[in-house]
C-alpha atoms as a PDB file:
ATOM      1  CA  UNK A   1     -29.622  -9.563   7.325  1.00  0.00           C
ATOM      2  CA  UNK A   2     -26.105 -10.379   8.963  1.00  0.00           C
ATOM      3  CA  UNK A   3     -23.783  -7.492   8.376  1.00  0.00           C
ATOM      4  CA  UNK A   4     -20.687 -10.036   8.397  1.00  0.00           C
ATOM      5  CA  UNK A   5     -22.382 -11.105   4.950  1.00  0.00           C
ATOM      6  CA  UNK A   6     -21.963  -7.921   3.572  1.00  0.00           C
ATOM      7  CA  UNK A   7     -18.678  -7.540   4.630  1.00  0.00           C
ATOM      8  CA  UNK A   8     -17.855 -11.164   3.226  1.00  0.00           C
ATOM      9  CA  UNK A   9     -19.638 -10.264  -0.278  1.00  0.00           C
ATOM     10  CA  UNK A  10     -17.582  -6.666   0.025  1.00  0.00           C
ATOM     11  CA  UNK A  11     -14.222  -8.074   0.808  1.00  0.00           C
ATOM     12  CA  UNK A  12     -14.985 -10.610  -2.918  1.00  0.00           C
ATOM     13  CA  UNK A  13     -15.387  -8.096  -4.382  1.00  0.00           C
ATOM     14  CA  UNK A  14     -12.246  -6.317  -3.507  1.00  0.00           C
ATOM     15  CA  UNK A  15      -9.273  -8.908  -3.435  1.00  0.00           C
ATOM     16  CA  UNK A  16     -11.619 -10.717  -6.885  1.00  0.00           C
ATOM     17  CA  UNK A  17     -11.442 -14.173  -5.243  1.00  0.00           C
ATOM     18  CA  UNK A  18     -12.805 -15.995  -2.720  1.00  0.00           C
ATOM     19  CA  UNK A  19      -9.668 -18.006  -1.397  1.00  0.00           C
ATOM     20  CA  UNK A  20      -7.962 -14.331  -0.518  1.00  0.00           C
ATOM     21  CA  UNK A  21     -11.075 -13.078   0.809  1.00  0.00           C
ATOM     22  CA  UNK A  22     -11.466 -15.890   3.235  1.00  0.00           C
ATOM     23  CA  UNK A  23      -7.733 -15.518   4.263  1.00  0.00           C
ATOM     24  CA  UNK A  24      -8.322 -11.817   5.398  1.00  0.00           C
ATOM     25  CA  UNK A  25     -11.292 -12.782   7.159  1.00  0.00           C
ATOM     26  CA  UNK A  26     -10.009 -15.607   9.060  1.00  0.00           C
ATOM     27  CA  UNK A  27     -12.432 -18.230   7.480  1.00  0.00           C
ATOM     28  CA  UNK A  28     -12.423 -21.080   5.139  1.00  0.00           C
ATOM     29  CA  UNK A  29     -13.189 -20.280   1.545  1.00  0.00           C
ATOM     30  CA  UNK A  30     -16.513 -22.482   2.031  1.00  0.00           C
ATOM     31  CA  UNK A  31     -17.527 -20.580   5.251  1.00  0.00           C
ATOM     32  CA  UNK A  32     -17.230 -17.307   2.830  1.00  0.00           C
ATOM     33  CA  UNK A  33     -19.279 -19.100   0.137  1.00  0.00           C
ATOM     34  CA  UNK A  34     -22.021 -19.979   2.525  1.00  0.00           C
ATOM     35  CA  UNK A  35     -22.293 -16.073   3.646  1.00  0.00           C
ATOM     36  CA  UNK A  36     -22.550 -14.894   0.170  1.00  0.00           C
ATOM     37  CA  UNK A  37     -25.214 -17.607  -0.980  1.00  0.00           C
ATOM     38  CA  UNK A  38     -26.990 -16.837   1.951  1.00  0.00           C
ATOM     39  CA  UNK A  39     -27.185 -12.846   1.387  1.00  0.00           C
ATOM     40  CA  UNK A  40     -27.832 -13.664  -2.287  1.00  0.00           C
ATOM     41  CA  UNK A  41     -31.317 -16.087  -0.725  1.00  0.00           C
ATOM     42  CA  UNK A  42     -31.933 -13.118   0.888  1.00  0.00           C
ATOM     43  CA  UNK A  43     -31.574 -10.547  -1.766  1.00  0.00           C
ATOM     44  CA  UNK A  44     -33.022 -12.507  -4.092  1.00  0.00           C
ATOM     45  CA  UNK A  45     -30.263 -11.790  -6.627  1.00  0.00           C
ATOM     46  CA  UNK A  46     -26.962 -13.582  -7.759  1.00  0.00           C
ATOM     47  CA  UNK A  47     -24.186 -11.276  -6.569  1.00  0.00           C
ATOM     48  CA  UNK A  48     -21.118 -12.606  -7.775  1.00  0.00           C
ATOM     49  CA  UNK A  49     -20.024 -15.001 -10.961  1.00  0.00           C
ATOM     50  CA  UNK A  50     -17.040 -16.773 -11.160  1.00  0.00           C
ATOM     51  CA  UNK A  51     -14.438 -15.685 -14.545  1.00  0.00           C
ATOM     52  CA  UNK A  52     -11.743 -17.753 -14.777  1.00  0.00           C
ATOM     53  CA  UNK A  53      -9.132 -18.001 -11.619  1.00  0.00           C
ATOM     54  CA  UNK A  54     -11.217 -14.505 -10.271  1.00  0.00           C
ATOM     55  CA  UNK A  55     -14.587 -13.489  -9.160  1.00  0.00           C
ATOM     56  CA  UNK A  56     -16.188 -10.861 -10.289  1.00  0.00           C
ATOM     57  CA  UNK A  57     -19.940  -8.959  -9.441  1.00  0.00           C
ATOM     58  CA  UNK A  58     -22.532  -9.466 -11.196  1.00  0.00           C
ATOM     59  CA  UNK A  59     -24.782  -6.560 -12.554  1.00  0.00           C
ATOM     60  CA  UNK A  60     -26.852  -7.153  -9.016  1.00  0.00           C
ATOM     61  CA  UNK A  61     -23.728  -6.830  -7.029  1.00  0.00           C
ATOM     62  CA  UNK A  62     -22.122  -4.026  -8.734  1.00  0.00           C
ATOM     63  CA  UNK A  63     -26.069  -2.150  -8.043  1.00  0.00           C
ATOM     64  CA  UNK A  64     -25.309  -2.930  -4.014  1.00  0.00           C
ATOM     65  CA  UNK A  65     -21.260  -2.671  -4.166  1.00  0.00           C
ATOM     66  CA  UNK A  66     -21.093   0.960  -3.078  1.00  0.00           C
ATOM     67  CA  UNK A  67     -24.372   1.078  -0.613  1.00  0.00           C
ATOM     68  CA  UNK A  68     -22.748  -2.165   0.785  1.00  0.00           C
ATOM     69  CA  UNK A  69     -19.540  -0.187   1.971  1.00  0.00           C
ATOM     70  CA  UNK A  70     -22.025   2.454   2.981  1.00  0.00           C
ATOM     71  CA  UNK A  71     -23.607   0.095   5.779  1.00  0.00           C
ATOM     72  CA  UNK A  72     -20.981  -1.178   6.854  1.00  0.00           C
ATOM     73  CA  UNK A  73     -19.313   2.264   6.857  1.00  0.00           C
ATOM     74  CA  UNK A  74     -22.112   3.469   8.662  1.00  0.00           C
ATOM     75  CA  UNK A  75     -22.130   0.425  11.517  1.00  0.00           C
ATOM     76  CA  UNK A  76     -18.446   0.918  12.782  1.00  0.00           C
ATOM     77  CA  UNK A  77     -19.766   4.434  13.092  1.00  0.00           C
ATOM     78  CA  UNK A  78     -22.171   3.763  15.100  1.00  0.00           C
ATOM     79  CA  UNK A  79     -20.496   1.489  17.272  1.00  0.00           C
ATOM     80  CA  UNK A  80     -17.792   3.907  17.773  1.00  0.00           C
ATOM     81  CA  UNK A  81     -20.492   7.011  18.821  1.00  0.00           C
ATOM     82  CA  UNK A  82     -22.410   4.311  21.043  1.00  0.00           C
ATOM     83  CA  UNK A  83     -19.293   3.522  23.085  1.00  0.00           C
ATOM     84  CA  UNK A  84     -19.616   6.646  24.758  1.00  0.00           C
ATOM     85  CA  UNK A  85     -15.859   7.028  24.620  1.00  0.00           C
ATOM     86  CA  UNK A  86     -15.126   3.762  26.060  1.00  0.00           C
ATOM     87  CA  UNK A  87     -13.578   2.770  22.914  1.00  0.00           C
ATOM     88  CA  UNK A  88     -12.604   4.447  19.901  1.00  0.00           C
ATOM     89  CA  UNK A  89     -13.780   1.589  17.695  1.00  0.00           C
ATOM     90  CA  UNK A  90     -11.986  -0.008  14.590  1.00  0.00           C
ATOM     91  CA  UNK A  91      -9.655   2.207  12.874  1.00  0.00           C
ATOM     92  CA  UNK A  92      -8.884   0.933   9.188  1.00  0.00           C
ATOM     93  CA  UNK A  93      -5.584   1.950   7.945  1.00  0.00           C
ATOM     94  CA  UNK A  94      -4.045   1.156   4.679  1.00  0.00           C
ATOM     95  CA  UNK A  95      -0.704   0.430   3.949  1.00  0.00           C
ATOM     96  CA  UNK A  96       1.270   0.132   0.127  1.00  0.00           C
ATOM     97  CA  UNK A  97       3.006  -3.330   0.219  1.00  0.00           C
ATOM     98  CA  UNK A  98       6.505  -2.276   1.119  1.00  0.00           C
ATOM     99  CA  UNK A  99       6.016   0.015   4.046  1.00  0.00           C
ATOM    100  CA  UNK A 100       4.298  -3.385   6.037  1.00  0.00           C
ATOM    101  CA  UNK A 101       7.452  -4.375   7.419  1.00  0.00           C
ATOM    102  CA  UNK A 102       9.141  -1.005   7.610  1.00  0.00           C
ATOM    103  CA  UNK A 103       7.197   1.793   8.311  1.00  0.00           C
ATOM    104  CA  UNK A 104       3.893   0.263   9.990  1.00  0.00           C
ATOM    105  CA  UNK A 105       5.773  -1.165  12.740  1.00  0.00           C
ATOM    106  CA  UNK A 106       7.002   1.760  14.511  1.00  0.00           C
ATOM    107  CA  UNK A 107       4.454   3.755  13.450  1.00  0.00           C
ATOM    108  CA  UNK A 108       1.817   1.069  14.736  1.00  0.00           C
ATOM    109  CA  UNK A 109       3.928   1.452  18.473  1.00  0.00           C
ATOM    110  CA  UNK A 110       3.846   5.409  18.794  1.00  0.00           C
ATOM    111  CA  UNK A 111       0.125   5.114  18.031  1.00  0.00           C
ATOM    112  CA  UNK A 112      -0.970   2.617  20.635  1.00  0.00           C
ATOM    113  CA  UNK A 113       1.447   4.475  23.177  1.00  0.00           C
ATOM    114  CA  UNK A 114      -1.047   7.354  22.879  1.00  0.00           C
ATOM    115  CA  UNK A 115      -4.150   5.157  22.314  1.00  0.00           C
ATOM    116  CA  UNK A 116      -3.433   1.713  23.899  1.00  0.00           C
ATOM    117  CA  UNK A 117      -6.711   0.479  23.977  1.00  0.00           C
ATOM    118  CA  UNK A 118      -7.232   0.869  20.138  1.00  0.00           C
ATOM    119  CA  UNK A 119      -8.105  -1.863  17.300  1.00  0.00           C
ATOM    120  CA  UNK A 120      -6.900  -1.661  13.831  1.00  0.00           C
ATOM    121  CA  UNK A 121      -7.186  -3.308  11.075  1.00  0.00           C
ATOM    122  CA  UNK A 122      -4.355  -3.047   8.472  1.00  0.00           C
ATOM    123  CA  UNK A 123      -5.461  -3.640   4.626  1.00  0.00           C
ATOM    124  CA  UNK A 124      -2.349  -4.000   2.191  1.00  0.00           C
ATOM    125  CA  UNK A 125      -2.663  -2.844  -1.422  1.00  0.00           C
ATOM    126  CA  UNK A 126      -1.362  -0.768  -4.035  1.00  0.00           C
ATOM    127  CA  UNK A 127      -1.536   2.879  -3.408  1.00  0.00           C
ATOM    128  CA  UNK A 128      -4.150   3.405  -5.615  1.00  0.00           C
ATOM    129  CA  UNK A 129      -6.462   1.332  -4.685  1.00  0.00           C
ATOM    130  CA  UNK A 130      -5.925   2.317  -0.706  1.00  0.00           C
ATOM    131  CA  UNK A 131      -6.325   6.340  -2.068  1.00  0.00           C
ATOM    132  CA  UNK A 132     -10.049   4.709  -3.684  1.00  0.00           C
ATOM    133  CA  UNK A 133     -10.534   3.173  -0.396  1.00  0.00           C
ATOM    134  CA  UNK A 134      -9.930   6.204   1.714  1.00  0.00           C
ATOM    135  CA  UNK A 135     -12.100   8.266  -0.493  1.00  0.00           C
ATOM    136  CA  UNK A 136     -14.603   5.811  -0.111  1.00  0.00           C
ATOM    137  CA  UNK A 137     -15.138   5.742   3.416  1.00  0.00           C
ATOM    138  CA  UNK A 138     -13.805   2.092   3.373  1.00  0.00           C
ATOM    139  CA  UNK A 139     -10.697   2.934   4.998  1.00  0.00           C
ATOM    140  CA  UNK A 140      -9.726   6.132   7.788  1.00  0.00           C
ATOM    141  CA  UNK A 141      -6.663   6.580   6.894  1.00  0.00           C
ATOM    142  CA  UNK A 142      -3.650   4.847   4.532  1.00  0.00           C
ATOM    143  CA  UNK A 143       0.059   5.255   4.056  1.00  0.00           C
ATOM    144  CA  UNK A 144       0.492   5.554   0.275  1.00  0.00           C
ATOM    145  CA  UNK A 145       3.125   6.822  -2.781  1.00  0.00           C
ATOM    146  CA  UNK A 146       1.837  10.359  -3.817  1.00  0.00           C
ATOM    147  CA  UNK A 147      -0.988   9.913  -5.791  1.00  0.00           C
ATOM    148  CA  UNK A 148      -0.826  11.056  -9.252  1.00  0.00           C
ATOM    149  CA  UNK A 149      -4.268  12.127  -9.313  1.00  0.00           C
ATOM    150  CA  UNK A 150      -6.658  14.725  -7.516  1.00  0.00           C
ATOM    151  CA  UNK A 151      -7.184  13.109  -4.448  1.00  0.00           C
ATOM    152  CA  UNK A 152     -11.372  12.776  -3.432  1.00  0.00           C
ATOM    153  CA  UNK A 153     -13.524  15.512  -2.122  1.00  0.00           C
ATOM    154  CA  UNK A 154     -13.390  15.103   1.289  1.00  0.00           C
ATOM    155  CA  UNK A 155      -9.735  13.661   1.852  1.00  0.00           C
ATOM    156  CA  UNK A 156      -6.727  15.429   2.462  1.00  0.00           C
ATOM    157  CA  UNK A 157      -3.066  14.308   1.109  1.00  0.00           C
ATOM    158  CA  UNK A 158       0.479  15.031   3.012  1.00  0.00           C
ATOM    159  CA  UNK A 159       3.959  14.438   1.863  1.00  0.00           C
ATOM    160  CA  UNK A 160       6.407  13.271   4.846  1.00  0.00           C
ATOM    161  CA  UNK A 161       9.326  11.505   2.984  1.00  0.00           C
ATOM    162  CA  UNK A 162      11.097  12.278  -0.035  1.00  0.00           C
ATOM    163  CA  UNK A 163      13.139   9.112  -1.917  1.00  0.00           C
ATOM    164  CA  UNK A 164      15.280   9.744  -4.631  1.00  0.00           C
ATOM    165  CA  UNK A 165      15.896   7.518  -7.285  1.00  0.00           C
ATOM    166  CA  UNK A 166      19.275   5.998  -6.932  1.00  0.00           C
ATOM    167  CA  UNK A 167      21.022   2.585  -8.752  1.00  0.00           C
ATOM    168  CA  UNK A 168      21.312  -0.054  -6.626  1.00  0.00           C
ATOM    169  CA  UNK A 169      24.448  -2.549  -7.345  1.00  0.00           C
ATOM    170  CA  UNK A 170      26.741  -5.415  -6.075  1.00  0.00           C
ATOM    171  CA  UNK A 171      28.633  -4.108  -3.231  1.00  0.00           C
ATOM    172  CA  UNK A 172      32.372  -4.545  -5.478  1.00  0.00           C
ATOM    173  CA  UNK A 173      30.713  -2.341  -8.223  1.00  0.00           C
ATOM    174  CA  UNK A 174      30.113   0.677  -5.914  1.00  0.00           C
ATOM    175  CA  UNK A 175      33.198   2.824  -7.369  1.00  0.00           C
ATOM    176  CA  UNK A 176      31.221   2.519 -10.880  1.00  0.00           C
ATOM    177  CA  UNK A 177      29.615   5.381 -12.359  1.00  0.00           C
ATOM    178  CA  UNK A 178      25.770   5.196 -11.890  1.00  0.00           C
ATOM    179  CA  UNK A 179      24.547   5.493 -15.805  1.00  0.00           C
ATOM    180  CA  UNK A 180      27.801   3.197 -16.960  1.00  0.00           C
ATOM    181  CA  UNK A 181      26.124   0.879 -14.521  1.00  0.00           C
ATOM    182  CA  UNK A 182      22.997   1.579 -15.907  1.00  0.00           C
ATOM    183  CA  UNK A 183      23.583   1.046 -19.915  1.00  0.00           C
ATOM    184  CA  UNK A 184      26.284  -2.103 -19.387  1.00  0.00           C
ATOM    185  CA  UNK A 185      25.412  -4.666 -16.516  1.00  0.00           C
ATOM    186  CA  UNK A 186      22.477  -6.346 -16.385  1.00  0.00           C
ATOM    187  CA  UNK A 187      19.232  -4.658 -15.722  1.00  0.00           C
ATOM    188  CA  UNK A 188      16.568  -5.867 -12.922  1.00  0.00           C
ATOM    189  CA  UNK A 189      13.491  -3.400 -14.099  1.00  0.00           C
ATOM    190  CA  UNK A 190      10.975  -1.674 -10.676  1.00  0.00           C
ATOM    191  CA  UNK A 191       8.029  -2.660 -11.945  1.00  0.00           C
ATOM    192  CA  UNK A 192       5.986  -0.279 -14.286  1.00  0.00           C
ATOM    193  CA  UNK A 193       3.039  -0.518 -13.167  1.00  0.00           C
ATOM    194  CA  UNK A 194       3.610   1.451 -10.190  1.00  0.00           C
ATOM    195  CA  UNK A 195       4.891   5.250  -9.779  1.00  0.00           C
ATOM    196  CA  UNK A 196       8.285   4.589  -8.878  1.00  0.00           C
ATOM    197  CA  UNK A 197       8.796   2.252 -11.773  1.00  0.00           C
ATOM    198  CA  UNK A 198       7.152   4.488 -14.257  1.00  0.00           C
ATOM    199  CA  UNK A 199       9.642   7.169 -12.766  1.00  0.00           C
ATOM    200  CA  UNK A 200      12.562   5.087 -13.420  1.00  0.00           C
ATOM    201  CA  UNK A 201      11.392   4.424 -16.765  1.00  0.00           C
ATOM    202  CA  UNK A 202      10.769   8.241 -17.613  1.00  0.00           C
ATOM    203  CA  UNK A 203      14.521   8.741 -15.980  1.00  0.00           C
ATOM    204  CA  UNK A 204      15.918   6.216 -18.890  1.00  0.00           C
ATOM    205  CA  UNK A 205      14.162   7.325 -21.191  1.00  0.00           C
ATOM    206  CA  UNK A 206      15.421  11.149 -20.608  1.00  0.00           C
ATOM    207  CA  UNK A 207      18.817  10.159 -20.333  1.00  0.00           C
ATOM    208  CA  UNK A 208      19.040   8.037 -23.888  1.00  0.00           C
ATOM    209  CA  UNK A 209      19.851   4.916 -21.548  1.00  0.00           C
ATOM    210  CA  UNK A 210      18.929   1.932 -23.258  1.00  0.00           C
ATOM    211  CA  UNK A 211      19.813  -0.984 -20.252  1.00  0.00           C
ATOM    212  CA  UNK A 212      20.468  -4.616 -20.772  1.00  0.00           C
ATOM    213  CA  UNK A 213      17.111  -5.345 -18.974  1.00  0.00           C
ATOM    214  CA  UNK A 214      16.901  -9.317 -17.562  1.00  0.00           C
ATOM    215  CA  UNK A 215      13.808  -9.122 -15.533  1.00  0.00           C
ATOM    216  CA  UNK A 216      10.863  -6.778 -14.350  1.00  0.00           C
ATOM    217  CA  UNK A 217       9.330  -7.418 -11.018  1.00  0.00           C
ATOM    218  CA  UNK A 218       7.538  -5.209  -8.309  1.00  0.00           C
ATOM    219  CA  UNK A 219       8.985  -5.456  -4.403  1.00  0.00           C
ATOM    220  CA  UNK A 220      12.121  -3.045  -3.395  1.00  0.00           C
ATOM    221  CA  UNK A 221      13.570  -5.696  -0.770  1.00  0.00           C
ATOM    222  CA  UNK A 222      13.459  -8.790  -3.521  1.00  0.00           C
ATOM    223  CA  UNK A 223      15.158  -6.540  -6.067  1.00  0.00           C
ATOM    224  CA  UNK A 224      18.426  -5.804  -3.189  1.00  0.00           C
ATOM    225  CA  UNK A 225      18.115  -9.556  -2.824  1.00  0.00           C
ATOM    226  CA  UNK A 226      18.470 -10.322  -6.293  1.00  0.00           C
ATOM    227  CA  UNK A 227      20.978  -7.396  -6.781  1.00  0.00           C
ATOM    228  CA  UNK A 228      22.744  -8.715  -3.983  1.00  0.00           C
ATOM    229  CA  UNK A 229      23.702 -12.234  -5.659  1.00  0.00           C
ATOM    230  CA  UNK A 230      25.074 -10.111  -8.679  1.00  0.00           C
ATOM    231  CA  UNK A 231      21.886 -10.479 -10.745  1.00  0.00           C
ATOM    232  CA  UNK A 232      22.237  -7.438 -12.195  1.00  0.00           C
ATOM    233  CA  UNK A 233      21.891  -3.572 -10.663  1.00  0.00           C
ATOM    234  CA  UNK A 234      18.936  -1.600 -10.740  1.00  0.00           C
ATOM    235  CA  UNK A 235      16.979   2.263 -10.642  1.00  0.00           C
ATOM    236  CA  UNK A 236      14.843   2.369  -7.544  1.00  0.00           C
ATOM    237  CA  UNK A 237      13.627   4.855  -4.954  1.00  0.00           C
ATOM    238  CA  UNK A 238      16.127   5.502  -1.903  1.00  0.00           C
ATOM    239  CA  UNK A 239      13.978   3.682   0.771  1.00  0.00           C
ATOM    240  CA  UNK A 240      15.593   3.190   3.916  1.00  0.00           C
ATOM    241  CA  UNK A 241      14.986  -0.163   4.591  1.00  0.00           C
ATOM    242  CA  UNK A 242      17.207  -1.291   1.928  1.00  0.00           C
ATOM    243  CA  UNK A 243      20.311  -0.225   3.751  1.00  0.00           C
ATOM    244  CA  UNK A 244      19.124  -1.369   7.080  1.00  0.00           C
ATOM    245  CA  UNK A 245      18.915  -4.949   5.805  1.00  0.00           C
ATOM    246  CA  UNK A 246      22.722  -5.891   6.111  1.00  0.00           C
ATOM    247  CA  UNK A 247      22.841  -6.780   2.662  1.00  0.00           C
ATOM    248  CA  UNK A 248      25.965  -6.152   0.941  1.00  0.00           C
ATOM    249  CA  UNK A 249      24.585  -3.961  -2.061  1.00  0.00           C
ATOM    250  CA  UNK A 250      25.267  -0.439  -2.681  1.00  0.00           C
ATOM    251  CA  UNK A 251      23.610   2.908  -3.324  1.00  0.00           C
ATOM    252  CA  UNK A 252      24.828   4.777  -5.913  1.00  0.00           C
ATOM    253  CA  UNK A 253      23.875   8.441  -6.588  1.00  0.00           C
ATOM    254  CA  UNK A 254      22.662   9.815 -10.010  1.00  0.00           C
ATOM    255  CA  UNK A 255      24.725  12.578 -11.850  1.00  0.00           C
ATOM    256  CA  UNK A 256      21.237  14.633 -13.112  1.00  0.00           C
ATOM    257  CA  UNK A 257      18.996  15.479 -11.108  1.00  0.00           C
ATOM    258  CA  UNK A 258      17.339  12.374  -9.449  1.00  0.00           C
ATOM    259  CA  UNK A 259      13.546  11.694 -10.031  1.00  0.00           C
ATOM    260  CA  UNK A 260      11.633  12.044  -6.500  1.00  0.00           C
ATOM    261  CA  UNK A 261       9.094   9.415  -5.265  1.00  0.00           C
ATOM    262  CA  UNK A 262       6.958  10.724  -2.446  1.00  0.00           C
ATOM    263  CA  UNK A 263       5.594   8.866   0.540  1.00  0.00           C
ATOM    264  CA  UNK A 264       2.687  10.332   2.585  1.00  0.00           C
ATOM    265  CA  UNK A 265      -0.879  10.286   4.359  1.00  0.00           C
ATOM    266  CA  UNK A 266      -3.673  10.054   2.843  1.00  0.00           C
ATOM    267  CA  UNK A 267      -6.932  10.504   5.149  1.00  0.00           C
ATOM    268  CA  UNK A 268     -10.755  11.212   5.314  1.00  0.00           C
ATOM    269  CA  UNK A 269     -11.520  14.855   7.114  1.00  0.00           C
ATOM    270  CA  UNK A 270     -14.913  13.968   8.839  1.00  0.00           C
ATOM    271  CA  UNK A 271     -16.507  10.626  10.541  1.00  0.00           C
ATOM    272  CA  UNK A 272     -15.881   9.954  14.313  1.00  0.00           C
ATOM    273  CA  UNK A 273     -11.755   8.763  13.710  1.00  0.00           C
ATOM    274  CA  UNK A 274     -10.936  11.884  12.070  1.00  0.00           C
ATOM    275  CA  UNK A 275      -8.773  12.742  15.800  1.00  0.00           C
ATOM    276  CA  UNK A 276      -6.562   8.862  15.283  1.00  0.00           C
ATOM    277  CA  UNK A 277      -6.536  10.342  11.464  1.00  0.00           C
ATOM    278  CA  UNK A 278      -4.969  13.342  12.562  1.00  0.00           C
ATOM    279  CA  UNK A 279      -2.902  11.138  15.528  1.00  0.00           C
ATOM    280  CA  UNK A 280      -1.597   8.982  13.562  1.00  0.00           C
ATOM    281  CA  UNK A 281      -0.301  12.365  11.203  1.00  0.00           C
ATOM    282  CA  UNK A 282       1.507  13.499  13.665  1.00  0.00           C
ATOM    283  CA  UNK A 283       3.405  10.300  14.595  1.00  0.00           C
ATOM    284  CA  UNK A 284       3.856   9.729  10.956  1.00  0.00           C
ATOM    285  CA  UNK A 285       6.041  12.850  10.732  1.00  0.00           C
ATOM    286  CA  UNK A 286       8.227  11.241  13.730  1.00  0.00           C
ATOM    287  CA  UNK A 287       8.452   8.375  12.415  1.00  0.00           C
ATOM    288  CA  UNK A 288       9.370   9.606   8.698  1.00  0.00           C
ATOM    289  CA  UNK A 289      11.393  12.160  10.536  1.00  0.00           C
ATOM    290  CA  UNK A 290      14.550   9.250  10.775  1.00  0.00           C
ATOM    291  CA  UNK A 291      18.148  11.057  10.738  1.00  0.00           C
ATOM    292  CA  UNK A 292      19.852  11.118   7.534  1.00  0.00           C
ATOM    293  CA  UNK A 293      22.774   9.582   9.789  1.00  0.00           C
ATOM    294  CA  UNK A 294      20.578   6.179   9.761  1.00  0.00           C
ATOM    295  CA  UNK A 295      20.804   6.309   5.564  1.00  0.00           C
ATOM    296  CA  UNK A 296      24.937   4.984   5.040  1.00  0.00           C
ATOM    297  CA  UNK A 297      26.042   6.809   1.800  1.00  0.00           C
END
C-alpha cells in the first residue's frame, strides 16, 4: 500500500471534496481520484461516495478514517526519529483563516531563524476544526481563537493576545458614539458562526441594541474593506492588522465593558516535535508581544 493514498483518501475526507483536496496536494483532481480508487482495489471496500457538490465517507471509510491518520501519524514519526537529528522532519501547524497573512508570517521567520533547516506544512481552517486536528495527532501545533471547549487529553492551550471588541466605522464617523453607531447606520454582521461573531451577537443582545443589519459575512479584513466604502460600520475583535492596512476606517471604543476574544496556542505534549511545539511558543509570545504604540487609537 502507498502511504500517499492514504493521505489523498485522508485529506477527502477533511476539506469534503476532491477539487480542494487535490489543490492542497499539488495534483489534479483526477490524479487524486486514481489514488483513492486504487486504495479502495486494494482494500476491497468503497471509501468515499459522492453527495451533492461534497464527498463524503462511506461506512468503510469512516471504519479506516481515524487508523488512517494514525499511519500516517505514525510515518512522519518515524522519519523524524530515523533522521538521527539530521532533520527534524515535517512540522504541521495550523492556522485560523485570518492570522495567514498576519501573524504566520513573522512568526514563520523567528522560527526558521532558530531552525533553518525545517519543513512545515501550514493547514488553514476554522479554529475548531485545527483544535480536532491537534488533538488528533494530525497536526503539532495550531494558532487558534480560544476554544470554547475542554481542549483533548494530551494537548495543552495558551492565551498570548487579548482583542477587544470594538465598532469599526467610516473614517468621518469616528467622533460618533460607538452604540449610536451601532443602533442607526447600517450594520455589516462578523459572522455567527464563529466565536467572535457569537460574542458580538451576545454584546447586542446585552445592550438592547437592535442594528440595522445589511449583511453577515465571516473575514475581519473584507469587513474594513466594506466598512471602508461607507457600507455600513460594524462590532469586531480589535485585531491589529486592521489598522496596519492604511485603510481609512476607524476604531471606536465601547462604553461597557468590551467582550474579549482570545488568540493562542494550541499544541500536542508528546511525539518527537513536542521541542518546535514548545519553539514555536516561545516565539509566539514575541511575536504577539507587538507594542500597543503599533495599535493607533
Amino acid at each position: 500500500m502507498d502511504i500517499r493514498y492514504l493521505q489523498s483518501f485522508v485529506t477527502v475526507v477533511d476539506l469534503g471534496s476532491l477539487a480542494q483536496a487535490a489543490r492542497q496536494l499539488d495534483l489534479t483532481p483526477a490524479a487524486v481520484a486514481a489514488r483513492i480508487h486504487a486504495l479502495e482495489e486494494d482494500l476491497g471496500s468503497v471509501l468515499i461516495q459522492r453527495a451533492g457538490r461534497t464527498v463524503k465517507p462511506t461506512a468503510a471509510g469512516i471504519n479506516i478514517l481515524e487508523q488512517s491518520r494514525a499511519v500516517l501519524r505514525d510515518v512522519r514519526d518515524l522519519r523524524a526519529v530515523a533522521s538521527d537529528g539530521t532533520t527534524l522532519g515535517e512540522f504541521r501547524l495550523g492556522v485560523f483563516v485570518s492570522a495567514m497573512t498576519s501573524i504566520l508570517p513573522p512568526l514563520l521567520k523567528r522560527l526558521y531563524d532558530g531552525f533553518p533547516e525545517l519543513n512545515v506544512f501550514v493547514a488553514p481552517g476554522a479554529s475548531v476544526d485545527l483544535c480536532r486536528q491537534v488533538g488528533s495527532g494530525a497536526l503539532d501545533a495550531a494558532i487558534v481563537v480560544e476554544p470554547q471547549f475542554a481542549v483533548a487529553k494530551g494537548c495543552e492551550w495558551q492565551s498570548l493576545v487579548e482583542e477587544p471588541l470594538v465598532v469599526v466605522a467610516p473614517a468621518h464617523l469616528q467622533q460618533r458614539d460607538a452604540h449610536d453607531l451601532l443602533q442607526n447606520e447600517p450594520f455589516i454582521r462578523y459572522d455567527r458562526s464563529v466565536l467572535g461573531g457569537q460574542l458580538a451577537d451576545r454584546y447586542l443582545r446585552d445592550q438592547g441594541i437592535r442594528p440595522r443589519q445589511r449583511l453577515e459575512m465571516d473575514g475581519l479584513l473584507p469587513i474594513a474593506a466594506l466598512v471602508e466604502q461607507g457600507l455600513g460600520v460594524s462590532l469586531i475583535p480589535d485585531w491589529p492588522s486592521l489598522w496596519e492596512s492604511g485603510r481609512a476606517i476607524a476604531r471606536i471604543a465601547l462604553p461597557a465593558r468590551a467582550p474579549v476574544r482570545h488568540v493562542g496556542l494550541i499544541w500536542g505534549e508528546y511525539g518527537p516535535r513536542v521541542k518546535l511545539a514548545h519553539a514555536l511558543l516561545e516565539d509566539a509570545k514575541i511575536v504577539f508581544a507587538k507594542p500597543p504604540a503599533l495599535l493607533p487609537a
